[in-house]
Each structure stands twice: as C-alpha cells, then as structure tokens.
PDB file of N, CA and C in Angstrom:
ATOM      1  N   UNK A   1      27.226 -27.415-209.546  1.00  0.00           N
ATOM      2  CA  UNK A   1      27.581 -26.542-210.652  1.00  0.00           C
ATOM      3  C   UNK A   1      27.352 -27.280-211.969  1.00  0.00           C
ATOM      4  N   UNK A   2      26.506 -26.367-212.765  1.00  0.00           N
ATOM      5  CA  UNK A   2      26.637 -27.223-214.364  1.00  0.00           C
ATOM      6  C   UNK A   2      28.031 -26.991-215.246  1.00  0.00           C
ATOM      7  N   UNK A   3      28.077 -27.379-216.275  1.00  0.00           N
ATOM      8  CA  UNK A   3      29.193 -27.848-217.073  1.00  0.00           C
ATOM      9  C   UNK A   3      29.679 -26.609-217.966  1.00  0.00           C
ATOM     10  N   UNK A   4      28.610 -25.416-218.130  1.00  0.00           N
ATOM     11  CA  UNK A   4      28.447 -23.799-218.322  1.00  0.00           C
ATOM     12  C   UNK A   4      29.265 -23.267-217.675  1.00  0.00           C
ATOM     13  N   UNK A   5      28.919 -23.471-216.071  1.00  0.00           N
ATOM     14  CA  UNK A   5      30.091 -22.860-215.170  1.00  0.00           C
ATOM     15  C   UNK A   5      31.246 -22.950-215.096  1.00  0.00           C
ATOM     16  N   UNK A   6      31.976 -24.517-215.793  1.00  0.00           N
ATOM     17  CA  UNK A   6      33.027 -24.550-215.851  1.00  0.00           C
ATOM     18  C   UNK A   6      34.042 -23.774-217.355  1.00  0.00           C
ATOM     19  N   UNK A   7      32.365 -24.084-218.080  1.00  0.00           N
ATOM     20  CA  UNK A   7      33.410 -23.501-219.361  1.00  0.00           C
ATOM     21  C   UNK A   7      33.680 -21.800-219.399  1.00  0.00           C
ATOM     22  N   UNK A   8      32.816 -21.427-219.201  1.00  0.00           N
ATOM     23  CA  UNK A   8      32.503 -19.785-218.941  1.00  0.00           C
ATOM     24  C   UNK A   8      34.302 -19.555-217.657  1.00  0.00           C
ATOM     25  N   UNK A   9      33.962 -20.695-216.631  1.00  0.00           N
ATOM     26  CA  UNK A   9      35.170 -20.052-215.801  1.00  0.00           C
ATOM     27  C   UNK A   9      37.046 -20.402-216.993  1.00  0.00           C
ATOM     28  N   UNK A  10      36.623 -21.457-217.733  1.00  0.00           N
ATOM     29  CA  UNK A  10      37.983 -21.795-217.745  1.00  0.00           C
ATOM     30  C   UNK A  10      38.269 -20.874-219.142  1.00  0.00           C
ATOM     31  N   UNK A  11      36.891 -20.282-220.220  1.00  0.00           N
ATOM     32  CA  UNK A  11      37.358 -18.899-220.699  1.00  0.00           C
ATOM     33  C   UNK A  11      37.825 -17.669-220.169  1.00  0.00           C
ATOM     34  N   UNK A  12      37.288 -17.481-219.231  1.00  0.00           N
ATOM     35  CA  UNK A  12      37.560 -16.479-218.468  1.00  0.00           C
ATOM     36  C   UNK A  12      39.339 -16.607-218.078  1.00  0.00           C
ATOM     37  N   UNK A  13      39.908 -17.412-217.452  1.00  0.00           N
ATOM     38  CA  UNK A  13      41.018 -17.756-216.728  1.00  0.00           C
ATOM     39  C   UNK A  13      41.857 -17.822-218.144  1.00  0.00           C
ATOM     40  N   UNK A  14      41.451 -18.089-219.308  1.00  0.00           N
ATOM     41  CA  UNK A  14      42.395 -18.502-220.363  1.00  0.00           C
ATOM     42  C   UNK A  14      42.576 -16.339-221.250  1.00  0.00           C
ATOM     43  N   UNK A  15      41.743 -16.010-221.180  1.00  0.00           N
ATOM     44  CA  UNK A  15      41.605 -14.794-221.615  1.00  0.00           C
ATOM     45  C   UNK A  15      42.053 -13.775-220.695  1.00  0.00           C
ATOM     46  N   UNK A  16      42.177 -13.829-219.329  1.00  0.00           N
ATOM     47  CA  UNK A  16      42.615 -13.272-218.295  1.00  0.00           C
ATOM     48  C   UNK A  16      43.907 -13.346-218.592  1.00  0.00           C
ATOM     49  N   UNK A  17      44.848 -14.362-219.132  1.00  0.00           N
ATOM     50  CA  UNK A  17      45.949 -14.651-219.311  1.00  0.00           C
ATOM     51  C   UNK A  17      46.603 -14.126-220.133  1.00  0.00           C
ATOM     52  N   UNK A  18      45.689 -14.325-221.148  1.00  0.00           N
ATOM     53  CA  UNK A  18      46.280 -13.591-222.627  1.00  0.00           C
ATOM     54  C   UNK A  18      46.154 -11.801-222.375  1.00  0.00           C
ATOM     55  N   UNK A  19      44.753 -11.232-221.718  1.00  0.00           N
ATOM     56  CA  UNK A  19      45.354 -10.035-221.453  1.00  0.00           C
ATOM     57  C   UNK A  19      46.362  -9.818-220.768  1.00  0.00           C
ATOM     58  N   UNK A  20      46.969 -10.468-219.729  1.00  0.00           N
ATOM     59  CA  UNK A  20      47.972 -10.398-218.823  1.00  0.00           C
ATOM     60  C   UNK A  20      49.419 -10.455-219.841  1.00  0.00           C
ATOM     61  N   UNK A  21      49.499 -11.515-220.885  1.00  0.00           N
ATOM     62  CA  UNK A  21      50.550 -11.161-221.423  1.00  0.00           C
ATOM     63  C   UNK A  21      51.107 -10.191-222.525  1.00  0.00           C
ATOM     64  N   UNK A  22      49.862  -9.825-223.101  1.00  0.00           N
ATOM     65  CA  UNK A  22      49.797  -8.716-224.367  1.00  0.00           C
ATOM     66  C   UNK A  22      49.759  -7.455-223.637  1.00  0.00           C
ATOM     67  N   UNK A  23      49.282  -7.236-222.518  1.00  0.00           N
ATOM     68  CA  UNK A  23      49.970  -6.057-221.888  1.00  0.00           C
ATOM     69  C   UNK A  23      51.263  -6.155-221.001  1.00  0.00           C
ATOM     70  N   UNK A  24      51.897  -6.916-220.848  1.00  0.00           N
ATOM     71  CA  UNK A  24      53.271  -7.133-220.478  1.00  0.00           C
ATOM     72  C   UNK A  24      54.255  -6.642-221.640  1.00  0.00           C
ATOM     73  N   UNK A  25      53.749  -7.138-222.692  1.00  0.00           N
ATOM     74  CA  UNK A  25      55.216  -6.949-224.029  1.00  0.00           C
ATOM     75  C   UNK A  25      54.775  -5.784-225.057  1.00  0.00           C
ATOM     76  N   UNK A  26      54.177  -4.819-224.263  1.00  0.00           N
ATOM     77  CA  UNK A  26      53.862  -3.629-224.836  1.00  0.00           C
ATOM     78  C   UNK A  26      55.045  -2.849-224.195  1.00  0.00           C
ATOM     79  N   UNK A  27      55.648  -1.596-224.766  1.00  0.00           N
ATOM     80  CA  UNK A  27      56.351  -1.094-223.924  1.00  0.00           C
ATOM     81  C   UNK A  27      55.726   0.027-223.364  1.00  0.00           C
ATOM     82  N   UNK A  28      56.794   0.692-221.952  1.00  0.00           N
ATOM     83  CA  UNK A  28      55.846   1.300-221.297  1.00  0.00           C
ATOM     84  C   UNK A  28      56.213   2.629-221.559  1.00  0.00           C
ATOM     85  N   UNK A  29      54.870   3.639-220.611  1.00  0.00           N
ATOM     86  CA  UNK A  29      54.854   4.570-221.582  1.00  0.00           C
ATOM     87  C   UNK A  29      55.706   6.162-220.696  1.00  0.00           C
ATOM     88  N   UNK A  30      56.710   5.358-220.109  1.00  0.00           N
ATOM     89  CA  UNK A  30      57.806   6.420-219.548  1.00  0.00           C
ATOM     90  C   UNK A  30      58.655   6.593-220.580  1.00  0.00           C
ATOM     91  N   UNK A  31      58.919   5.705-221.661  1.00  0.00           N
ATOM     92  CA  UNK A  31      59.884   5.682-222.317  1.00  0.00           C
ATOM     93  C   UNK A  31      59.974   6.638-223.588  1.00  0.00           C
ATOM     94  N   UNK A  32      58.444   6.943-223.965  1.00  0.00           N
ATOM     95  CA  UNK A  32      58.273   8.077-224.709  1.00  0.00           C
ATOM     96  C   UNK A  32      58.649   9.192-223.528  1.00  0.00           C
ATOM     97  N   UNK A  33      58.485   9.398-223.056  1.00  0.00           N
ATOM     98  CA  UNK A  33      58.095  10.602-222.029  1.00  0.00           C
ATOM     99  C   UNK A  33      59.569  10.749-222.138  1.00  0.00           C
ATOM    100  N   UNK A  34      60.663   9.696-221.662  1.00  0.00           N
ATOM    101  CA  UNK A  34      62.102  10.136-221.624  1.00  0.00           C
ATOM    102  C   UNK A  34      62.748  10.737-222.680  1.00  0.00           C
ATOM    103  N   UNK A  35      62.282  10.512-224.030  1.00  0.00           N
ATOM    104  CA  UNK A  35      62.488  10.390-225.026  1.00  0.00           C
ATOM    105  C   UNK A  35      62.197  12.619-225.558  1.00  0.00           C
ATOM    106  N   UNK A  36      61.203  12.864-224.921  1.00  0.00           N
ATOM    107  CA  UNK A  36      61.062  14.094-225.123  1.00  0.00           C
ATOM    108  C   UNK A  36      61.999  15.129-224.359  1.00  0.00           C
ATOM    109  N   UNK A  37      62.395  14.591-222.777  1.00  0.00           N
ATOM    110  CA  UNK A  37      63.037  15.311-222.111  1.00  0.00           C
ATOM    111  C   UNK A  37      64.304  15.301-221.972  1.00  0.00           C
ATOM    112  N   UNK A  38      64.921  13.886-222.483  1.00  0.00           N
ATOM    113  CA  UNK A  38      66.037  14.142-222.827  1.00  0.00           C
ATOM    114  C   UNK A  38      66.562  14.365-224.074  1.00  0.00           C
ATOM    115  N   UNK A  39      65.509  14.570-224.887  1.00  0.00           N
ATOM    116  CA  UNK A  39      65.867  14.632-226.647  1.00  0.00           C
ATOM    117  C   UNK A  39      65.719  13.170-227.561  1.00  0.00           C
ATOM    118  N   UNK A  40      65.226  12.902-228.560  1.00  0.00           N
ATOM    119  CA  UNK A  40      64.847  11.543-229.383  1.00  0.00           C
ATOM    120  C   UNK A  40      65.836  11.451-230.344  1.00  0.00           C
ATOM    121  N   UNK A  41      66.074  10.279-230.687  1.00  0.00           N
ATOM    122  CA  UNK A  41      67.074  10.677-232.011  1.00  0.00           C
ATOM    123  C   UNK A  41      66.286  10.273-232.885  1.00  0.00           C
ATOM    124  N   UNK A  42      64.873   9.566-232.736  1.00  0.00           N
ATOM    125  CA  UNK A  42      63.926   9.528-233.925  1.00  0.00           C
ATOM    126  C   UNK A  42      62.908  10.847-234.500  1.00  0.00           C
ATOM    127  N   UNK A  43      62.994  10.872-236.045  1.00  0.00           N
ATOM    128  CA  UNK A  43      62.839  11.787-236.361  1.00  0.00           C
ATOM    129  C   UNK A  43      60.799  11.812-236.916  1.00  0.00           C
ATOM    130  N   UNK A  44      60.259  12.875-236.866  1.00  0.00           N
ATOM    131  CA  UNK A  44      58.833  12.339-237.306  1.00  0.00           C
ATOM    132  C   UNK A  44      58.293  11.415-238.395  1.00  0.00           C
ATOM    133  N   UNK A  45      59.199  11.464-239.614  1.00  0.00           N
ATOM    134  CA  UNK A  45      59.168  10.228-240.884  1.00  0.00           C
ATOM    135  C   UNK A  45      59.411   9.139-240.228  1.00  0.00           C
ATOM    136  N   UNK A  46      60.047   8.908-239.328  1.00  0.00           N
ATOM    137  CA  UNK A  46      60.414   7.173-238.866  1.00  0.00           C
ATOM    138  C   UNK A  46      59.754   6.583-237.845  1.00  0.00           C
ATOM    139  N   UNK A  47      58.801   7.603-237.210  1.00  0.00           N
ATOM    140  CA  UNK A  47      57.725   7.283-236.187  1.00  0.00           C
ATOM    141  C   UNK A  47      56.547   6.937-236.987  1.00  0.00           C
ATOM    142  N   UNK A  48      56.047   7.506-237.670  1.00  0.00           N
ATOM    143  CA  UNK A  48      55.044   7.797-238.835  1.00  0.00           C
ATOM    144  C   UNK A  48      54.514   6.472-239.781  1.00  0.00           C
ATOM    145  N   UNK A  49      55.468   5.404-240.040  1.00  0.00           N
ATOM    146  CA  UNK A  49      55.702   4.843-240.946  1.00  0.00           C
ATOM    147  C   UNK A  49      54.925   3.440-240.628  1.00  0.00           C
ATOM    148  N   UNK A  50      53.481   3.536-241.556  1.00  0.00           N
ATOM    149  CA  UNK A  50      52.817   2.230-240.825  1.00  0.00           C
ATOM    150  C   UNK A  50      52.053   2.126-239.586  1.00  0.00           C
ATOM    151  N   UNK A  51      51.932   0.952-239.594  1.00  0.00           N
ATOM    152  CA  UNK A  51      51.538   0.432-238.229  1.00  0.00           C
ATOM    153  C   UNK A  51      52.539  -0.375-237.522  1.00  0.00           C
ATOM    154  N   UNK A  52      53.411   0.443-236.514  1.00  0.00           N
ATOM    155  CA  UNK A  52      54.175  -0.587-235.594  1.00  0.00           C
ATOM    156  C   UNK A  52      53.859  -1.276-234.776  1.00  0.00           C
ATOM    157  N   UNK A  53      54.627  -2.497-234.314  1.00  0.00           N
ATOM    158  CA  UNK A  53      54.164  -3.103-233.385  1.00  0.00           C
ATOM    159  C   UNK A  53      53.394  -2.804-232.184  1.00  0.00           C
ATOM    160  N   UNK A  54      54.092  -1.786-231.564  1.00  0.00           N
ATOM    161  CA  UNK A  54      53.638  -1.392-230.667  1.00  0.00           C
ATOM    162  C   UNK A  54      51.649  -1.035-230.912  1.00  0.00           C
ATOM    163  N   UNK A  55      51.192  -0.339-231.746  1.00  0.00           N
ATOM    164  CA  UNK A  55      49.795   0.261-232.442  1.00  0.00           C
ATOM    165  C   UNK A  55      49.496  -1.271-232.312  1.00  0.00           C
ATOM    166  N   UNK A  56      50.120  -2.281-232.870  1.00  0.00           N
ATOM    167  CA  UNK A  56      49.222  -3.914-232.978  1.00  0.00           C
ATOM    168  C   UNK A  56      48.786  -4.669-232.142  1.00  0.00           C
ATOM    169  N   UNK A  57      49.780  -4.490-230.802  1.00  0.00           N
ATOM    170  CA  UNK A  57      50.253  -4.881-229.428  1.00  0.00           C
ATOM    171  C   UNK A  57      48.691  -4.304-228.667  1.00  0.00           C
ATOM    172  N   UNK A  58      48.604  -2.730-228.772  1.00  0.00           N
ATOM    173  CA  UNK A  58      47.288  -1.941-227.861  1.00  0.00           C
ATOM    174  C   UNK A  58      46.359  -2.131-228.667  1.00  0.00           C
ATOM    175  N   UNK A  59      45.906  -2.798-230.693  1.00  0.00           N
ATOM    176  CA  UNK A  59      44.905  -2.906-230.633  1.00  0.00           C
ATOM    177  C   UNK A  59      44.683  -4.141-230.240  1.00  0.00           C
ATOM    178  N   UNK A  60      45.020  -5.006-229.976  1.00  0.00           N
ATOM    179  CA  UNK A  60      45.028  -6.195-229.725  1.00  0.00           C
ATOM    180  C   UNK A  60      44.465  -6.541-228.214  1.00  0.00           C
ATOM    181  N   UNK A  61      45.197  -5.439-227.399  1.00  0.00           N
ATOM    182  CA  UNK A  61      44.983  -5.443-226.212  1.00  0.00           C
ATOM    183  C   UNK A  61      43.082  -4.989-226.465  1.00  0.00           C
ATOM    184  N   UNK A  62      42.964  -3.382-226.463  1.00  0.00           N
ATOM    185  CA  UNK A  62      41.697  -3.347-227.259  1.00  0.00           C
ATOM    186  C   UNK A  62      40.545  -4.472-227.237  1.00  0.00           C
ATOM    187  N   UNK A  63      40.562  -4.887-228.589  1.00  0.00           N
ATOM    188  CA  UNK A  63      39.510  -5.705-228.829  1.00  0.00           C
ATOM    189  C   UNK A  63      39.675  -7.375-227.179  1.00  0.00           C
ATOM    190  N   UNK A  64      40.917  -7.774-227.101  1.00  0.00           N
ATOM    191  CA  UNK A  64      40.466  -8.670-225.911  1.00  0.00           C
ATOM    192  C   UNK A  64      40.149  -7.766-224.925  1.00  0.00           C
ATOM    193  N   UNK A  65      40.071  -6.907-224.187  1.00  0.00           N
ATOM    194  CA  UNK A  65      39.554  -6.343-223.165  1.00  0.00           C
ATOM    195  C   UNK A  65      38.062  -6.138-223.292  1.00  0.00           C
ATOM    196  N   UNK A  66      37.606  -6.135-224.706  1.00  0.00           N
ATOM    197  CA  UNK A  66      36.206  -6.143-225.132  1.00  0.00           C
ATOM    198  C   UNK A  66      35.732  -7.085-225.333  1.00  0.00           C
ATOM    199  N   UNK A  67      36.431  -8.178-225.323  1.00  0.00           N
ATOM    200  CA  UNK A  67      35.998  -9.668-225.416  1.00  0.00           C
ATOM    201  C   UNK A  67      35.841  -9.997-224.311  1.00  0.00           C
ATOM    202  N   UNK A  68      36.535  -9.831-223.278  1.00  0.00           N
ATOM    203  CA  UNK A  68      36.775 -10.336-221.510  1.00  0.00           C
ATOM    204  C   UNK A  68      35.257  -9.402-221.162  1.00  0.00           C
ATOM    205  N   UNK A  69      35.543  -8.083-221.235  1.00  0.00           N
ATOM    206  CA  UNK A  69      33.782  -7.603-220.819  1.00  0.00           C
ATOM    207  C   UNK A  69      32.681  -8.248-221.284  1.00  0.00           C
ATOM    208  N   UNK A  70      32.479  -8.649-222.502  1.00  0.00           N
ATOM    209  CA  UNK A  70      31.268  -8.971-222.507  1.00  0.00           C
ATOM    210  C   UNK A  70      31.326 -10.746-222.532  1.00  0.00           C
ATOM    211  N   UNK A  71      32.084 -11.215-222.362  1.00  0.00           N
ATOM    212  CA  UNK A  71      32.405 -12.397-221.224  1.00  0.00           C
ATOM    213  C   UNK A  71      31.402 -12.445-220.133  1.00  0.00           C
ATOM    214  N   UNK A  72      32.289 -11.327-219.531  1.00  0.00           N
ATOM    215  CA  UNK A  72      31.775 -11.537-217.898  1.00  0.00           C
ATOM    216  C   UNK A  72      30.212 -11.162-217.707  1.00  0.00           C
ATOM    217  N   UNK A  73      29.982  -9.919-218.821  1.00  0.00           N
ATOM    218  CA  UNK A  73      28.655  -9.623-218.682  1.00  0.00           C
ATOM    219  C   UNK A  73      27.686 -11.085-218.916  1.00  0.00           C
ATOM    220  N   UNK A  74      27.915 -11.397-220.101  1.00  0.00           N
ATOM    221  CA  UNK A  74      27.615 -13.080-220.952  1.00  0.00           C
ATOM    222  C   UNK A  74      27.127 -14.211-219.390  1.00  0.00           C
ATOM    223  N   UNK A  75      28.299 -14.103-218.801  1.00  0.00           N
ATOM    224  CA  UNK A  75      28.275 -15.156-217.973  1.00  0.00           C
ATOM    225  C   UNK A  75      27.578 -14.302-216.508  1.00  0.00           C
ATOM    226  N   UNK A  76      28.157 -13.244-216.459  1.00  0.00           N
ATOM    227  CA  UNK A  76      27.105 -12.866-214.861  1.00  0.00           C
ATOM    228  C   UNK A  76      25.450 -13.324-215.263  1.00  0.00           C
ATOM    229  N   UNK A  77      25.011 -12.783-216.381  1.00  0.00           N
ATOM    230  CA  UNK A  77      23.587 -13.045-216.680  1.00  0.00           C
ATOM    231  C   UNK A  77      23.524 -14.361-216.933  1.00  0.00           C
ATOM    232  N   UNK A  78      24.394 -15.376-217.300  1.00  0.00           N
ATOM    233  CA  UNK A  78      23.756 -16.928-217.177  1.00  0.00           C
ATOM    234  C   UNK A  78      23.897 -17.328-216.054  1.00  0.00           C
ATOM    235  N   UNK A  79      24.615 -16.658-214.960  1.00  0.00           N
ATOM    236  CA  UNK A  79      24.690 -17.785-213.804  1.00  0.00           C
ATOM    237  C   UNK A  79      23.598 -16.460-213.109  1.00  0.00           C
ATOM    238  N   UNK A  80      22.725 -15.595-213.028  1.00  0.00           N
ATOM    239  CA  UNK A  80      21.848 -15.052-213.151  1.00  0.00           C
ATOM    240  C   UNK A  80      20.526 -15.120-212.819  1.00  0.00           C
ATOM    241  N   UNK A  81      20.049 -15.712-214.226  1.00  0.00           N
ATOM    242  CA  UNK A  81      18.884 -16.307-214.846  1.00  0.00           C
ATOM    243  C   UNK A  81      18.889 -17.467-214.852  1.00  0.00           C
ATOM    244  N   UNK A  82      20.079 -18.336-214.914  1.00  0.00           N
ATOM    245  CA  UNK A  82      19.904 -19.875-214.978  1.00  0.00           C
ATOM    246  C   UNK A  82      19.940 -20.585-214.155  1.00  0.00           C
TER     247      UNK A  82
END
C-alpha cells in the first residue's frame, strides 16, 4: 500500500466521525411531531427568529456529507487508476 492509501483512509475514518457526531446532537425529529399532537407552547414569532442551532447543526451536517462523498468518489478513482 502507498502512503495515499493511508491518508485518504485516515480522512475518511476522521470525517466518518465527525458525521457520526453532528448527527447525534441534532435533535430528533419525533419531537416536532409531538409537539403538534399534543399542542406547542411555542408560538410562530419564536420559531421564526434567525438561524437556530438546530438549521446550523443540519447545515453542517449538509456540506460534511458532501465532503465525505466526494472523498470517497476522490479516493475510489485513485486507488482505481493508480
């Protein structure tokens, strides 16, 4: 194995991680759902307001999930061709 293979694997394993934890501390999405059927006490002005964490949390998730794809694409075609 060349020295490519290792770095390509140990991005991979380090970014695998980080998606693993930025979708962990998102919350999940029963909790809206409860929120309708048993009634919210938040009102539409206080949902509205900004960008909450949560919006920062999924774009975040987002763009690394688009980083990890073209990763793997990146690296299937060097170990590939090379």
């Amino acid at each position: 194995m060349l020295w490519y293979h290792y770095v390509f694997g140990a991005v991979l394993i380090v970014a695998s991680i980080i998606i693993t934890v930025v979708v962990l501390m998102q919350e999940g999405r029963s909790s809206n759902l409860s929120g309708v059927i048993g009634g919210s006490s938040e009102s539409y002005g206080s949902k509205s307001k900004g960008m909450t964490n949560e919006k920062k949390l999924e774009r975040v998730t987002k763009w690394f999930i688009a980083f990890f794809f073209v990763l793997v694409l990146a690296a299937f075609l060097v170990f590939l061709f090379v």
